[in-house]
Protein backbone atom coordinates (compact mmCIF):
# COMPACT_ATOMS: atom_id res chain seq x y z
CA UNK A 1 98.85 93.78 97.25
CA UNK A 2 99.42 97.78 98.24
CA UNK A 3 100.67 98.19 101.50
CA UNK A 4 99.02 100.77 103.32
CA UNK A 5 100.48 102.16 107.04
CA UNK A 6 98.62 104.02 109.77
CA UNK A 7 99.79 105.85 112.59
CA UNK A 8 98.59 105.24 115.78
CA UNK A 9 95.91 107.27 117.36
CA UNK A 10 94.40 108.42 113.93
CA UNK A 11 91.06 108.82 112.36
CA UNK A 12 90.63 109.43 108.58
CA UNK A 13 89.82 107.36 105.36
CA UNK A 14 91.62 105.25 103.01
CA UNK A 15 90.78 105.60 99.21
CA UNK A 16 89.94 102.52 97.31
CA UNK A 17 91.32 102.25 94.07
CA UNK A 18 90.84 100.29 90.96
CA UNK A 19 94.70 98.19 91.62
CA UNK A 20 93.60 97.88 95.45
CA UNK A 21 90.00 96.51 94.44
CA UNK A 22 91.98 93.79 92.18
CA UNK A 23 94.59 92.58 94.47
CA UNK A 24 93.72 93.76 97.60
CA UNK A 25 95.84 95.51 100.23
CA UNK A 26 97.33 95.22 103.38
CA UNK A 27 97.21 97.47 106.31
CA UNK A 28 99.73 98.38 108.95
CA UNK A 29 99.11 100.39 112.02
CA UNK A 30 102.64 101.26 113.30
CA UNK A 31 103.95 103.19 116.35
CA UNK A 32 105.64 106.19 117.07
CA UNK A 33 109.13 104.21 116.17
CA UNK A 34 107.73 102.92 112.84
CA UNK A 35 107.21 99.71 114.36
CA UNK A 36 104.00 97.36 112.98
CA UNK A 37 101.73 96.82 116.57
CA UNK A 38 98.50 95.17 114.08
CA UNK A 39 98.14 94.28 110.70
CA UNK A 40 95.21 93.56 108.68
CA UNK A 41 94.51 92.68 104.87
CA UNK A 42 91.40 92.97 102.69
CA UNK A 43 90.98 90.45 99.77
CA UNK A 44 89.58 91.73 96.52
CA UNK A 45 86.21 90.62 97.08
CA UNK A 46 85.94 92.21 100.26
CA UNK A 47 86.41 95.95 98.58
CA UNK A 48 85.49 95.58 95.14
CA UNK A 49 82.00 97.62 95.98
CA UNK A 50 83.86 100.14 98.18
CA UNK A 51 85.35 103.69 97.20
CA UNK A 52 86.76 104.64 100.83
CA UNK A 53 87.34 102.60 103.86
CA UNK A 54 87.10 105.03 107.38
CA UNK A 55 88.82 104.06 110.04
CA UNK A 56 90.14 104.99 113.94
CA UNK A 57 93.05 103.49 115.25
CA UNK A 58 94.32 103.79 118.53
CA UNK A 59 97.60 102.33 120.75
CA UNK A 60 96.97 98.59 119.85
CA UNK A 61 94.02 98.06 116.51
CA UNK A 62 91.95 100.07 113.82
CA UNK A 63 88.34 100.25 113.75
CA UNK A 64 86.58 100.03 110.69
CA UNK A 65 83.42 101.61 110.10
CA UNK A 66 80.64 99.88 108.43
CA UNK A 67 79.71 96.37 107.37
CA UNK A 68 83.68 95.50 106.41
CA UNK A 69 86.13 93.60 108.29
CA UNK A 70 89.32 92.78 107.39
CA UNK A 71 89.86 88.78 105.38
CA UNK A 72 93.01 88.25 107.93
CA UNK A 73 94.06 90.26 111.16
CA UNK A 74 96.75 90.31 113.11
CA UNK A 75 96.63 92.04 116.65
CA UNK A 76 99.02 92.09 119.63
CA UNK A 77 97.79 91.76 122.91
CA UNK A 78 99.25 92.79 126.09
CA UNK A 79 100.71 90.16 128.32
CA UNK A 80 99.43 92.23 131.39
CA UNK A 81 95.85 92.26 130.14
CA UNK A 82 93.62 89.95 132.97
């Protein structure tokens, strides 16, 4: 699975290839210090119709446009948060 990273505070698109629509990948929005903050994977199936995925991340997730969301997602939250 191709591991794919994202800066925070971004908008742009990710290209689908053939080896990502076969195994998959993994994305990682990281921080300013390199640091993963979320984390989300797409299995096969979920991309095997799909040539780019868009996106726009901010401080904490991405944003996927369209009909797609990620198999598995990992997302911190803020202890402060009420």
């Amino acid at each position: 699975m191709k591991e794919i990273l994202i800066k925070c505070n971004t908008k742009a698109e990710v290209e689908i290839n053939d080896n990502a629509r076969i195994n998959g990948i993994s994305i990682a929005l990281i921080n300013e210090k390199g640091i993963p903050v979320a984390r989300y994977e797409f299995e096969s199936k979920k991309i095997s119709n799909i040539i780019k995925l868009s996106y726009e991340a901010n401080n904490v997730r991405i944003h996927f446009h369209g009909d797609i969301t990620p198999s598995i997602r990992y997302e911190l939250t803020s202890a402060s948060s009420k």
